[in-house]
C-alpha atoms as a PDB file:
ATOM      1  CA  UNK A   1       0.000   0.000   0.000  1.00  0.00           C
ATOM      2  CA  UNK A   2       2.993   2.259   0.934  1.00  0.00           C
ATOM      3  CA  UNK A   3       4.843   1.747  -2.488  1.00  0.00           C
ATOM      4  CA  UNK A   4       1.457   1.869  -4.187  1.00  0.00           C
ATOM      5  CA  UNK A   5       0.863   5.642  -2.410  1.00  0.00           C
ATOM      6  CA  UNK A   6       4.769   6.695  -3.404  1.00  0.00           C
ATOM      7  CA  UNK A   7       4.423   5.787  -6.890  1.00  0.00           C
ATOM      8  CA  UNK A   8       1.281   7.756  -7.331  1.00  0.00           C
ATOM      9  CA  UNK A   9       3.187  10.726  -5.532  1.00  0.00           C
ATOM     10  CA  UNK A  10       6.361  10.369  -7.572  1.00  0.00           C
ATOM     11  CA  UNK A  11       4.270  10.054 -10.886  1.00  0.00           C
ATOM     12  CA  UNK A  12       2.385  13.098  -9.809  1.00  0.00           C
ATOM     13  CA  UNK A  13       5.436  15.605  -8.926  1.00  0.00           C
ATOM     14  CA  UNK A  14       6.940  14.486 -12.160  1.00  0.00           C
ATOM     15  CA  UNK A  15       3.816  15.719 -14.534  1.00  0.00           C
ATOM     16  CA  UNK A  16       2.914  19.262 -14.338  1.00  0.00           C
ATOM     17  CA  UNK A  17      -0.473  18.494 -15.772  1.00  0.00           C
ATOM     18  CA  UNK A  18      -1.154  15.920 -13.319  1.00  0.00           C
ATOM     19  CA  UNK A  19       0.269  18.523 -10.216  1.00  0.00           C
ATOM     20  CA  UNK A  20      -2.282  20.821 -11.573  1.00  0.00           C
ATOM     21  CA  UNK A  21      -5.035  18.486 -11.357  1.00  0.00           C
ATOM     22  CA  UNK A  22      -3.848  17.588  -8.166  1.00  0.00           C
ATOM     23  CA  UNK A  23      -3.945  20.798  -6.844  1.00  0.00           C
ATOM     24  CA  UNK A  24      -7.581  21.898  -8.247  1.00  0.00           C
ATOM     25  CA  UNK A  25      -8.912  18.986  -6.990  1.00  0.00           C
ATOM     26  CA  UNK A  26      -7.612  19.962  -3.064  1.00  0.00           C
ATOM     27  CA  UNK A  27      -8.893  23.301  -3.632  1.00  0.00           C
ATOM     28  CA  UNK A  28     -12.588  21.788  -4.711  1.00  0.00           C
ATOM     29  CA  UNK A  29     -12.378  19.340  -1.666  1.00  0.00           C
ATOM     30  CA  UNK A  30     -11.501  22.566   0.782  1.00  0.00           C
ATOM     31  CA  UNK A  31     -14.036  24.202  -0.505  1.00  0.00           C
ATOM     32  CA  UNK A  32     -16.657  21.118   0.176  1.00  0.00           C
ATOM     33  CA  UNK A  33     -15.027  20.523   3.505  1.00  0.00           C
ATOM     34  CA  UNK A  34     -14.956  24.026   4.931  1.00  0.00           C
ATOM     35  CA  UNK A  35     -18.080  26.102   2.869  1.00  0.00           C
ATOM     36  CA  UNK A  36     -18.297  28.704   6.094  1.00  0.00           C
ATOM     37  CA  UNK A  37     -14.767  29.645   5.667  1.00  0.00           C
ATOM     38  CA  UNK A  38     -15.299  31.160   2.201  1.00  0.00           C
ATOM     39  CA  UNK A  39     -19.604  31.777   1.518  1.00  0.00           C
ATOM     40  CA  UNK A  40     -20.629  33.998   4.404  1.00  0.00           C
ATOM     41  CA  UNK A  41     -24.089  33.679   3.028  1.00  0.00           C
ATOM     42  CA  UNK A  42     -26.754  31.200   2.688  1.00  0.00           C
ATOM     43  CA  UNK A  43     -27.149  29.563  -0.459  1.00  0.00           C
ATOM     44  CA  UNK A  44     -30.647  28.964  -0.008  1.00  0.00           C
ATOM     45  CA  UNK A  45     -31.435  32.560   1.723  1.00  0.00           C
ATOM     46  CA  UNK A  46     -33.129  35.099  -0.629  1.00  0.00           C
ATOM     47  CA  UNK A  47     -32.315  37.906   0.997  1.00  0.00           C
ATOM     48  CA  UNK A  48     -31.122  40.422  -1.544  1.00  0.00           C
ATOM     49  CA  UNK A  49     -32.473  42.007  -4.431  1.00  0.00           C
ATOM     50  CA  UNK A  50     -32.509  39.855  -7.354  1.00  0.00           C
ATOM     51  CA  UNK A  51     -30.323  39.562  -9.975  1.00  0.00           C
ATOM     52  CA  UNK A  52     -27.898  41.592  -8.843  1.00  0.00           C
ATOM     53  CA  UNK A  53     -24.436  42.183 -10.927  1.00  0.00           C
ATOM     54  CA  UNK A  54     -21.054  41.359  -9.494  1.00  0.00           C
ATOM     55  CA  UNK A  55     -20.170  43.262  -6.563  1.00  0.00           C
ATOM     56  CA  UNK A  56     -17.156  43.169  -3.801  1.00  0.00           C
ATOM     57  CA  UNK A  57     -20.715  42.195  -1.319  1.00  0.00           C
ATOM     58  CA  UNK A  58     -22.034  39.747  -3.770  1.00  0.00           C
ATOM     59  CA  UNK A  59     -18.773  38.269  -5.706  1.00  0.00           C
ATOM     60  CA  UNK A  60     -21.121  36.940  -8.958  1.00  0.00           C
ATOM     61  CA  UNK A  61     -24.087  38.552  -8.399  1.00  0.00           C
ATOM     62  CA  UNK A  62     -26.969  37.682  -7.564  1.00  0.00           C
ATOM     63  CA  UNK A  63     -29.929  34.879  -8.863  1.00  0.00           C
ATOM     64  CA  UNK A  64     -33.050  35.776 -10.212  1.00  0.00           C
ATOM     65  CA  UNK A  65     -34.774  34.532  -6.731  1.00  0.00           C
ATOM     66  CA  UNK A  66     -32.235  36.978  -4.587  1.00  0.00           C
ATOM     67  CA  UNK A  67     -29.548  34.186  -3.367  1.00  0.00           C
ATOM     68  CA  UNK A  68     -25.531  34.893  -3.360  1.00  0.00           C
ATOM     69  CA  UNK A  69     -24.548  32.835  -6.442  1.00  0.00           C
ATOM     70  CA  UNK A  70     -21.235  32.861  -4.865  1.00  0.00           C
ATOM     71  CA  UNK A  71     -22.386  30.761  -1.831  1.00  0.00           C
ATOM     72  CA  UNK A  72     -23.870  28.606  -4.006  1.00  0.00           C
ATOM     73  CA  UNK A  73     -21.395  27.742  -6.018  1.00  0.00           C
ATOM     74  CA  UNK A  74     -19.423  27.332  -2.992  1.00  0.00           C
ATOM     75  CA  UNK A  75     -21.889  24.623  -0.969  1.00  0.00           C
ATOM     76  CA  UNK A  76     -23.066  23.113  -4.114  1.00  0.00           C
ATOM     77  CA  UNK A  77     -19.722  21.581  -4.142  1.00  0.00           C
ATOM     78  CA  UNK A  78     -19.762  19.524  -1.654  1.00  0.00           C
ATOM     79  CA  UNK A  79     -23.184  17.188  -3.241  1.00  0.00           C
ATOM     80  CA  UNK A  80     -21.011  17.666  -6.586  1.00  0.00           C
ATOM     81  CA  UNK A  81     -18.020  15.878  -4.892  1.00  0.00           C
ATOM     82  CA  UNK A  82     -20.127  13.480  -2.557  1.00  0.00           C
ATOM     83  CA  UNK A  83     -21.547  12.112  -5.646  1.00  0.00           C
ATOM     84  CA  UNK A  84     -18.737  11.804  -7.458  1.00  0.00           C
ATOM     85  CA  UNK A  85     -16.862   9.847  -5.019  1.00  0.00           C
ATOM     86  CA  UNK A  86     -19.643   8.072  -3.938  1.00  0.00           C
ATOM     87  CA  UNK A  87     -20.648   7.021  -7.480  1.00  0.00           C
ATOM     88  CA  UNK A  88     -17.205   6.642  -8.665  1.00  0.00           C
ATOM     89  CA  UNK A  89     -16.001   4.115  -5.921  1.00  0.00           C
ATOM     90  CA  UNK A  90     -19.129   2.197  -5.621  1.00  0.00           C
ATOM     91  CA  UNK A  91     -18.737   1.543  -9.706  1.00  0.00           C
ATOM     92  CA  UNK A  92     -15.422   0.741  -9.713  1.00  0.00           C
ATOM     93  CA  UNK A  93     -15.711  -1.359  -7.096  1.00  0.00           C
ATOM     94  CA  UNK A  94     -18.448  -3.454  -8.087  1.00  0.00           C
ATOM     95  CA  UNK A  95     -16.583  -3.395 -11.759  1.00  0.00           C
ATOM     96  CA  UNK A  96     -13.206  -4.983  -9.971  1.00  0.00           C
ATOM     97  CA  UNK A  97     -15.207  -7.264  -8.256  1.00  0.00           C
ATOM     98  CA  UNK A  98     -16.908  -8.412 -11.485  1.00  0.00           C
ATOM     99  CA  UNK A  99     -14.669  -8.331 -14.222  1.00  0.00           C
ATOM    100  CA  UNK A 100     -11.563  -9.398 -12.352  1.00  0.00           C
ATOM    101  CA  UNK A 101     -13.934 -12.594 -10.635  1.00  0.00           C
ATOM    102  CA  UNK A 102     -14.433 -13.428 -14.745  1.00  0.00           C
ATOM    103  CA  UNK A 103     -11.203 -13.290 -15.942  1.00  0.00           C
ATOM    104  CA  UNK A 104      -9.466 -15.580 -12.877  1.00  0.00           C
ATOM    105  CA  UNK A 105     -12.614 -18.053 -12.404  1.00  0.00           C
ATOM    106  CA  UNK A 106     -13.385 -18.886 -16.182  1.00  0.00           C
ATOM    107  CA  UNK A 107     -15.568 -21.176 -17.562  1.00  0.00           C
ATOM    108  CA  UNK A 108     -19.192 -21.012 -16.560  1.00  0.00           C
ATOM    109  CA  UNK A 109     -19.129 -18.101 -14.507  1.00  0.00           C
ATOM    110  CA  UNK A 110     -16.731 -16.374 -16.899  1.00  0.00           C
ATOM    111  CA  UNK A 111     -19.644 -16.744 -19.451  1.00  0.00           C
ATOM    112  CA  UNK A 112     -22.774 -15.581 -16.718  1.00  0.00           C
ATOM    113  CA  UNK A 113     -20.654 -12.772 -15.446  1.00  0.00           C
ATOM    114  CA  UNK A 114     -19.673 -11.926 -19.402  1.00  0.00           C
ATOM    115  CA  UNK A 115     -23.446 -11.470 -20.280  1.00  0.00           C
ATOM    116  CA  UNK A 116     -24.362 -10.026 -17.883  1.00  0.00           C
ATOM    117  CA  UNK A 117     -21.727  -6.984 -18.065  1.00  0.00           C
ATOM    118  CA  UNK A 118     -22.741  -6.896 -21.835  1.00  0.00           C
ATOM    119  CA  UNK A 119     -26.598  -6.584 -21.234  1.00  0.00           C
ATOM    120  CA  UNK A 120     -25.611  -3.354 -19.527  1.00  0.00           C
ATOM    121  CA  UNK A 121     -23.124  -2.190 -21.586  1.00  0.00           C
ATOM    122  CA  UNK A 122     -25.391  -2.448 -24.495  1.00  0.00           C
ATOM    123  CA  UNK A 123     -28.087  -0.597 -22.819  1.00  0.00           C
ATOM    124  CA  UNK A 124     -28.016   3.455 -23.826  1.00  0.00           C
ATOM    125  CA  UNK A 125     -27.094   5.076 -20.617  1.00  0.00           C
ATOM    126  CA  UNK A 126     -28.034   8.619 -20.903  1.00  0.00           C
ATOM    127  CA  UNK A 127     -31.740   7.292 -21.714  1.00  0.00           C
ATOM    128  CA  UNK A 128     -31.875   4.560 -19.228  1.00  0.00           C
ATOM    129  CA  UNK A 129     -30.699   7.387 -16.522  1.00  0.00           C
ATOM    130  CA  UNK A 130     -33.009   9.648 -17.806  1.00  0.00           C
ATOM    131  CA  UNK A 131     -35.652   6.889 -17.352  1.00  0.00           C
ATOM    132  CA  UNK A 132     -34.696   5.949 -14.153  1.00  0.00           C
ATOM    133  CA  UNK A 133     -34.010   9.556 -12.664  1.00  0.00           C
ATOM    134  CA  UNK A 134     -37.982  10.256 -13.970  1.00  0.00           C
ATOM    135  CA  UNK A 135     -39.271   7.351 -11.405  1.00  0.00           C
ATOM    136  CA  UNK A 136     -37.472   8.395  -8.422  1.00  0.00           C
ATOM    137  CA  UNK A 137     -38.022  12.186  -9.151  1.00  0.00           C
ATOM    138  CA  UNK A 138     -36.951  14.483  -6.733  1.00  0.00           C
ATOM    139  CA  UNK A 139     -35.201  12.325  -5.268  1.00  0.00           C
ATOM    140  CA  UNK A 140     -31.778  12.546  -3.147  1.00  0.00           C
ATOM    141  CA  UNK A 141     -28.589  12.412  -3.300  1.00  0.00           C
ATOM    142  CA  UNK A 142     -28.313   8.705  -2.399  1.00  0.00           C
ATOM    143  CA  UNK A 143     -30.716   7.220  -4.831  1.00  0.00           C
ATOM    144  CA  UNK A 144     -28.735   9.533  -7.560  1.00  0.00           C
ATOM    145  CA  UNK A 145     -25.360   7.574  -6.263  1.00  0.00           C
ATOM    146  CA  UNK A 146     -27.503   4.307  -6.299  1.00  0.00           C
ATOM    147  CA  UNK A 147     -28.478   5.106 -10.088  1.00  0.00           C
ATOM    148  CA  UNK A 148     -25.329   6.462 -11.354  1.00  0.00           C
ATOM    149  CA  UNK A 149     -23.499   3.178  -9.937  1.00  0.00           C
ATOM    150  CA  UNK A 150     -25.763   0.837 -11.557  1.00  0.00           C
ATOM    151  CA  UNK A 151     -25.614   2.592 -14.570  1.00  0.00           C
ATOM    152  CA  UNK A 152     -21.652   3.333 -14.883  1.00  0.00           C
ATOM    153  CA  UNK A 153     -19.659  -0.220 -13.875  1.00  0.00           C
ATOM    154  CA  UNK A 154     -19.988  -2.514 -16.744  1.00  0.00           C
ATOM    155  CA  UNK A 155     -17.284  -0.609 -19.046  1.00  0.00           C
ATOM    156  CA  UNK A 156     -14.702  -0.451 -16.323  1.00  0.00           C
ATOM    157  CA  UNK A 157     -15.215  -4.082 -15.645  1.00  0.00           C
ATOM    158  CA  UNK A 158     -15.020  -4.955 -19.210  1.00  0.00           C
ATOM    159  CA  UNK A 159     -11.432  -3.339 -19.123  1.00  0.00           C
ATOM    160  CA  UNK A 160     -10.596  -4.994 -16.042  1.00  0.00           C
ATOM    161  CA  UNK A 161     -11.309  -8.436 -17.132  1.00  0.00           C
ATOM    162  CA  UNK A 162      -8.510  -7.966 -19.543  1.00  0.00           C
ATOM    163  CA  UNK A 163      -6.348  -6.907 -17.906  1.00  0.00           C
ATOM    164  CA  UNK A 164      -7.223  -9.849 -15.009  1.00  0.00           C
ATOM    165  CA  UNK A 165      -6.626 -12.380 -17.845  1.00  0.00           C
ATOM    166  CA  UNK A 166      -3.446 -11.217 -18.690  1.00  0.00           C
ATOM    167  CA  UNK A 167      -2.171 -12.132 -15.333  1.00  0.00           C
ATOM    168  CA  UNK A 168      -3.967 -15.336 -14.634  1.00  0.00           C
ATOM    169  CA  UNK A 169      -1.422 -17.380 -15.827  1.00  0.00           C
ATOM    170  CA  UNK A 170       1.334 -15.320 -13.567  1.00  0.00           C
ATOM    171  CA  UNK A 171       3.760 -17.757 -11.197  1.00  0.00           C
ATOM    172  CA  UNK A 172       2.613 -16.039  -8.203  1.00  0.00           C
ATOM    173  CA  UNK A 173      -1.210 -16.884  -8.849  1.00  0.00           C
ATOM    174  CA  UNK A 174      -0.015 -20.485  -9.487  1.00  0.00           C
ATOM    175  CA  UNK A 175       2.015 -19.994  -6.144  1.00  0.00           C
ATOM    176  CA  UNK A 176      -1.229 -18.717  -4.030  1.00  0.00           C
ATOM    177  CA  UNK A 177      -3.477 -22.111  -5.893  1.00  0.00           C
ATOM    178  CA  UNK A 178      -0.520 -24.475  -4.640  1.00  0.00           C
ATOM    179  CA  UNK A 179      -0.453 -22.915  -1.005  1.00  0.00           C
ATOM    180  CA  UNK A 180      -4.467 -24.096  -1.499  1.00  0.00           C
ATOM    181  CA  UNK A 181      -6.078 -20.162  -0.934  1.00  0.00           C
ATOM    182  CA  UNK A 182      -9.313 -19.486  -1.771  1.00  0.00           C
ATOM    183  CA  UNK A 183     -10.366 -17.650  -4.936  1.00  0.00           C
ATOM    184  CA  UNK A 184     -12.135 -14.998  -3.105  1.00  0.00           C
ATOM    185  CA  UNK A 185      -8.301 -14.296  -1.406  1.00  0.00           C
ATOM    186  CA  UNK A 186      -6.263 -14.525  -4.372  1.00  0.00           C
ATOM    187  CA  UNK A 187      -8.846 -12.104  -6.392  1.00  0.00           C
ATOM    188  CA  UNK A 188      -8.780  -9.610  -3.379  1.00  0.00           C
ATOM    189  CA  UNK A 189      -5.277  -9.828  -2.129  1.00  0.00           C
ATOM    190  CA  UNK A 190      -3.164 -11.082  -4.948  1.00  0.00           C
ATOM    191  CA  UNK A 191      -4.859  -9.611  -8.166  1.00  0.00           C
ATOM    192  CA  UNK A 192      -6.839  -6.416  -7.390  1.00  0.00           C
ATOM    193  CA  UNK A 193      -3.415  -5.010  -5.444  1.00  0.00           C
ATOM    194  CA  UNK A 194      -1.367  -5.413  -8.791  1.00  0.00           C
ATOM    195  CA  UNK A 195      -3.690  -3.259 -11.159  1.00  0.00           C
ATOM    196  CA  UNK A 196      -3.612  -0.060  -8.588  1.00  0.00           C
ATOM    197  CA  UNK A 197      -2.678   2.033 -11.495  1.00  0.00           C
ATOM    198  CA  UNK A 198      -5.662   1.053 -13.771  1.00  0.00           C
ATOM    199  CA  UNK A 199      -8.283   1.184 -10.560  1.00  0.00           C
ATOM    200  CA  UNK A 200      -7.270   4.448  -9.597  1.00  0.00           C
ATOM    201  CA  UNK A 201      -7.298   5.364 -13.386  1.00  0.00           C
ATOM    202  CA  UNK A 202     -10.953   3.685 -13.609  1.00  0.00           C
ATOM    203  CA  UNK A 203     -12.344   5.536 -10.871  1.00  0.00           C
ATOM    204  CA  UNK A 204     -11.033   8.932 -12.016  1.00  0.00           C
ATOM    205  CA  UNK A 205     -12.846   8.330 -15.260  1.00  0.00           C
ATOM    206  CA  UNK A 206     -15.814   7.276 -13.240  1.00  0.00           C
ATOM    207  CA  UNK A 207     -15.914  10.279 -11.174  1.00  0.00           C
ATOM    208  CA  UNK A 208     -15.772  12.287 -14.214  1.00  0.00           C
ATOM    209  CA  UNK A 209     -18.725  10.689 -15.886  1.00  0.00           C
ATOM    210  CA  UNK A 210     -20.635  10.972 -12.474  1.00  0.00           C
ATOM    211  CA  UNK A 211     -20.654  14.265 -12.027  1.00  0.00           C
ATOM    212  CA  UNK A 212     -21.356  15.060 -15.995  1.00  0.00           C
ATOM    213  CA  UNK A 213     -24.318  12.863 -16.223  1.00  0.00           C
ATOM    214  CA  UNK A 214     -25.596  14.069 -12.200  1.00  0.00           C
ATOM    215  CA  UNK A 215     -25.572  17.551 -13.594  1.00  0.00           C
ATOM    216  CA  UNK A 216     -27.163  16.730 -16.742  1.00  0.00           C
ATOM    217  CA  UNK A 217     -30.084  15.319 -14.699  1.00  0.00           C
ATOM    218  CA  UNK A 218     -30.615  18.022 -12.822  1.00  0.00           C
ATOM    219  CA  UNK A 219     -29.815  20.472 -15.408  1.00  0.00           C
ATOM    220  CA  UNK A 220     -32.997  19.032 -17.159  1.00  0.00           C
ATOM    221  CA  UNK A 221     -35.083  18.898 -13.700  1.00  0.00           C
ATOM    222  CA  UNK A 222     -34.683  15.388 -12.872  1.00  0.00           C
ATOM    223  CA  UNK A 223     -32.704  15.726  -9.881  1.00  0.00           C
ATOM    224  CA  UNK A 224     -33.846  17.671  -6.830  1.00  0.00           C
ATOM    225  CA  UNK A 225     -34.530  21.195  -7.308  1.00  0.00           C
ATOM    226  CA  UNK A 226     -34.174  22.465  -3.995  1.00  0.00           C
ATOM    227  CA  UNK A 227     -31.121  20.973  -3.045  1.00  0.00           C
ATOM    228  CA  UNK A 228     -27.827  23.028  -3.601  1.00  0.00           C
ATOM    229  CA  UNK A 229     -25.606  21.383  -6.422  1.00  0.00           C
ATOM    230  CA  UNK A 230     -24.384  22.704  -9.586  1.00  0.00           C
ATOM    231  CA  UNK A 231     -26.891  20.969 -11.782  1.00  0.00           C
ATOM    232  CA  UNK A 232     -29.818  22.758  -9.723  1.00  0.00           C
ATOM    233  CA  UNK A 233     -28.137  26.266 -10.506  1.00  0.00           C
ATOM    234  CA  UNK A 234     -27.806  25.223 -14.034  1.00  0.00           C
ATOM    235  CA  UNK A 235     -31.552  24.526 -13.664  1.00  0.00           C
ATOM    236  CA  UNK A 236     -32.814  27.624 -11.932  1.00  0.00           C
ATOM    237  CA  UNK A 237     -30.916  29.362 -14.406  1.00  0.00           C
ATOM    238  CA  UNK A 238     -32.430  28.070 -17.080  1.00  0.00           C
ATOM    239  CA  UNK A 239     -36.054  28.452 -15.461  1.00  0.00           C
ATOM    240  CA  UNK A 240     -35.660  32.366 -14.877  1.00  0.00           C
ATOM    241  CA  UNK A 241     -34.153  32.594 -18.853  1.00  0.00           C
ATOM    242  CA  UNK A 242     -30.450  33.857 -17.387  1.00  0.00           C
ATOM    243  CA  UNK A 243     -28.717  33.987 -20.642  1.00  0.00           C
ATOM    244  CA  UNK A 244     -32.373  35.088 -22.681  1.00  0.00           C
ATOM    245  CA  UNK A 245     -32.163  38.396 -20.453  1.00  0.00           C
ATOM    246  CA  UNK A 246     -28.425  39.173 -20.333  1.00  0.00           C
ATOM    247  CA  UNK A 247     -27.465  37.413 -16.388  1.00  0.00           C
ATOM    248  CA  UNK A 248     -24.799  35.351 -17.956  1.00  0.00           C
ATOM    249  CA  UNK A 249     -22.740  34.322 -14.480  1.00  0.00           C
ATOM    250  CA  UNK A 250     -25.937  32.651 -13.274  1.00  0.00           C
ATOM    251  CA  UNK A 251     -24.969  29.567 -15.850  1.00  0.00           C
ATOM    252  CA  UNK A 252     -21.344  30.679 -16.986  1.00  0.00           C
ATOM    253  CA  UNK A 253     -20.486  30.097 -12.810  1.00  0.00           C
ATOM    254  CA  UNK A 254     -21.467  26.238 -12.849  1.00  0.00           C
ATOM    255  CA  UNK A 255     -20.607  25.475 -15.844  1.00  0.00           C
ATOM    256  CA  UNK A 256     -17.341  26.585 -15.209  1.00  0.00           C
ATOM    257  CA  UNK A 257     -17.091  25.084 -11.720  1.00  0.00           C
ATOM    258  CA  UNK A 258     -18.190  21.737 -13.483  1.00  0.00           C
ATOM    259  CA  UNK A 259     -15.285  22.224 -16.501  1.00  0.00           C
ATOM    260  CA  UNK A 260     -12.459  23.116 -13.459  1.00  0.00           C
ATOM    261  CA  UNK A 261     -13.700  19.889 -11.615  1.00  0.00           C
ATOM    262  CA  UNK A 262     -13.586  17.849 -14.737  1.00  0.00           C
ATOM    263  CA  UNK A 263     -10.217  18.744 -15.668  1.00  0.00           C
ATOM    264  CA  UNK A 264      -8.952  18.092 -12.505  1.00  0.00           C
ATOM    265  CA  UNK A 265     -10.112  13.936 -12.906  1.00  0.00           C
ATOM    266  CA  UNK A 266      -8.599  14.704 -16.891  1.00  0.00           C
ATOM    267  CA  UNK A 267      -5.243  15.746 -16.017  1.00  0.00           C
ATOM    268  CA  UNK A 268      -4.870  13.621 -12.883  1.00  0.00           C
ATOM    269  CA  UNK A 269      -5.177  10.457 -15.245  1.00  0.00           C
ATOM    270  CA  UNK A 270      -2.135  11.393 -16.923  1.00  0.00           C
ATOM    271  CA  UNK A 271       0.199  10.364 -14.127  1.00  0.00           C
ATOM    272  CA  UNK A 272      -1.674   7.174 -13.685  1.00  0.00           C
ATOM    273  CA  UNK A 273      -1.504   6.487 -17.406  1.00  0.00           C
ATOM    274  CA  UNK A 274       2.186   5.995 -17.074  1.00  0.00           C
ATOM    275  CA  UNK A 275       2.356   3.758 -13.812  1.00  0.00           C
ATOM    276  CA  UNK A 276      -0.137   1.715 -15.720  1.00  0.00           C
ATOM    277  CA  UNK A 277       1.461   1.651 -19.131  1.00  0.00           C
ATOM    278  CA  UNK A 278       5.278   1.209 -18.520  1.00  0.00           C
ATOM    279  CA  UNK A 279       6.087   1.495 -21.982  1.00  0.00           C
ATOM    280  CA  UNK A 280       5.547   5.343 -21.762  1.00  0.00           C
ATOM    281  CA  UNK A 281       8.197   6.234 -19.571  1.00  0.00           C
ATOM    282  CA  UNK A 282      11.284   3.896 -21.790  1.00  0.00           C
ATOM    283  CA  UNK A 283       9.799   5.669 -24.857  1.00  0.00           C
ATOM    284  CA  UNK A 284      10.101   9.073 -23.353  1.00  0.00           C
ATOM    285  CA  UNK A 285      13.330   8.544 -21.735  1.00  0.00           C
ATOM    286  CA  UNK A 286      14.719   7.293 -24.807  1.00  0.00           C
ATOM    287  CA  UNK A 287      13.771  10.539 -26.464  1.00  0.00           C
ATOM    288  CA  UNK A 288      15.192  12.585 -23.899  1.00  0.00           C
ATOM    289  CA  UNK A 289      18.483  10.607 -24.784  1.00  0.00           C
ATOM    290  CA  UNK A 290      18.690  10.472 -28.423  1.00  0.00           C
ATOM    291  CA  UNK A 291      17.809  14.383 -28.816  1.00  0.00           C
ATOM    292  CA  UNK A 292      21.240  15.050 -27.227  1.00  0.00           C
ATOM    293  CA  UNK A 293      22.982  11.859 -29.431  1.00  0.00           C
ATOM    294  CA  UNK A 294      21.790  13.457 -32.554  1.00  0.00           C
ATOM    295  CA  UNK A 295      22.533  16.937 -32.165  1.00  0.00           C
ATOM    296  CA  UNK A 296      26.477  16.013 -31.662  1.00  0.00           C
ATOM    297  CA  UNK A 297      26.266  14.078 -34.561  1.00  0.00           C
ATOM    298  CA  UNK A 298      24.636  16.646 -36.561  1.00  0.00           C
ATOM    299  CA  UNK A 299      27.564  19.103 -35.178  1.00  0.00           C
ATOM    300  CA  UNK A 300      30.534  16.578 -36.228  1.00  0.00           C
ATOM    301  CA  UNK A 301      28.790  16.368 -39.854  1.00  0.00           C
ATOM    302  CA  UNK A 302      28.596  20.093 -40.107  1.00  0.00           C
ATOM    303  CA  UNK A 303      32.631  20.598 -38.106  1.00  0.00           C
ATOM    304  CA  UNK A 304      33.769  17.878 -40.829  1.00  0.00           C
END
């Protein structure tokens, strides 16, 4: 677990694009941690005049019911974030448990656990969310987690299955079978902790696809509108026709909050992309060393 934490942090410091995701992802968890520290208001109080420009009292104005959008954006983060990492594990869990069980049992339950990850992968997702989201309407943040995990495993487990089967047939699986350990042991403790890299890179993509899809819901009034989230601003602003009558930061605010967030899970990927594909760093490293071979013989052709 140790080595597995300082190889994330070493691929991390060496990317600049991951370090940035890194660090806009801490800010986004402060800000769902601690709201008090930086919204002095309410996000729910409509206590000012509505629609309101910026202002050093009211940072992005104001909605068209009165409420700091500000605040807000700062408190919706923190169902934003709850439901990413909520979804995000819970999927990639229940996709490592899956796809990985596939690959090292085989046979029979290779083939039941194989159909059933493609009946769901087949199904349309947005649609069947969208479906879904309409029964349990207004509905919180759990059952949105619930749906959004159901929904969003069976493509992570189809790429985990392949991976699984490429190290069935590994000496230290044979080693754990002779020792006589059970399958639910060598899946947990001798597979899962070898593909790290690719979970962690699985539930960053997960977490991504959560929160797009959560505020799409509620963007479209399937989520709840009275709770604080970025989907539900995108939604109010929408109701009170922001951008029709010239408030633009009413929408531009969490959509932008949403495209920061997102391109923190984007960029952190890139650090797990190379623990999880070693032939990225030799390829890189070999460029770094032939620039410096060619350009001395370039000079000796050009000296000669």
């Amino acid at each position: 677990m140790k080595d597995s934490l300082a190889r994330f942090g070493r691929a991390i410091a060496r990317s600049r694009k991951a370090t940035a995701g890194a660090i806009l992802l801490a800010v986004f968890i402060v800000l769902a941690l601690f709201p008090g520290l930086f919204a002095r208001d309410s996000p729910t109080a409509e206590a000012y005049a509505r629609n309101l420009g910026p202002s050093s009292a009211h940072l992005f104005g104001t909605t068209g019911l009165g409420q700091d959008i500000f605040s807000q954006a700062v408190y919706g983060t923190g169902q934003v974030l709850e439901i990413a990492f909520g979804a995000g594990l819970a999927s990639t869990l229940i996709a490592a448990l899956i796809g990985v069980a596939a690959a090292y049992l085989g046979g029979f339950w290779d083939g039941v656990l194989n159909l059933f990850t493609d009946v769901v992968l087949v199904i349309p997702l947005f649609p069947l969310l969208i479906v879904i989201a309409a029964y349990v309407h207004n509905s919180g943040t759990s059952v949105l987690i619930a749906v959004l995990t159901f929904t969003g495993w069976s493509y992570t487990a189809r790429q985990l299955r392949s991976q699984a089967l490429s190290l069935r047939g590994r000496d230290f699986l044979a080693a754990a079978r002779v020792r006589g350990e059970r399958a639910a042991y060598i899946i947990t403790v001798e597979i899962l902790p070898t593909m790290s890299s690719l979970l962690v890179a699985a539930f960053l993509t997960n977490a991504l696809y959560d929160v797009l899809f959560a505020s799409s819901l509620q963007f479209i009034g399937l989520g709840d509108p009275d709770s604080t989230s970025w989907g539900t601003m995108l939604y109010w602003a929408q109701s009170n026709e922001a951008l029709q009558t010239g408030y633009y930061l009413q929408a531009i605010v969490p959509g932008a909050c949403i495209a920061l967030l997102g391109a923190a899970f984007a960029l952190l990927n890139y650090a797990f992309d190379e623990i999880g594909n070693p032939a990225l760093r030799p390829v890189r490293r070999r460029r770094a060393r032939s620039r410096p071979l060619g350009s001395r013989r370039v000079g000796r052709l050009e000296h000669a």
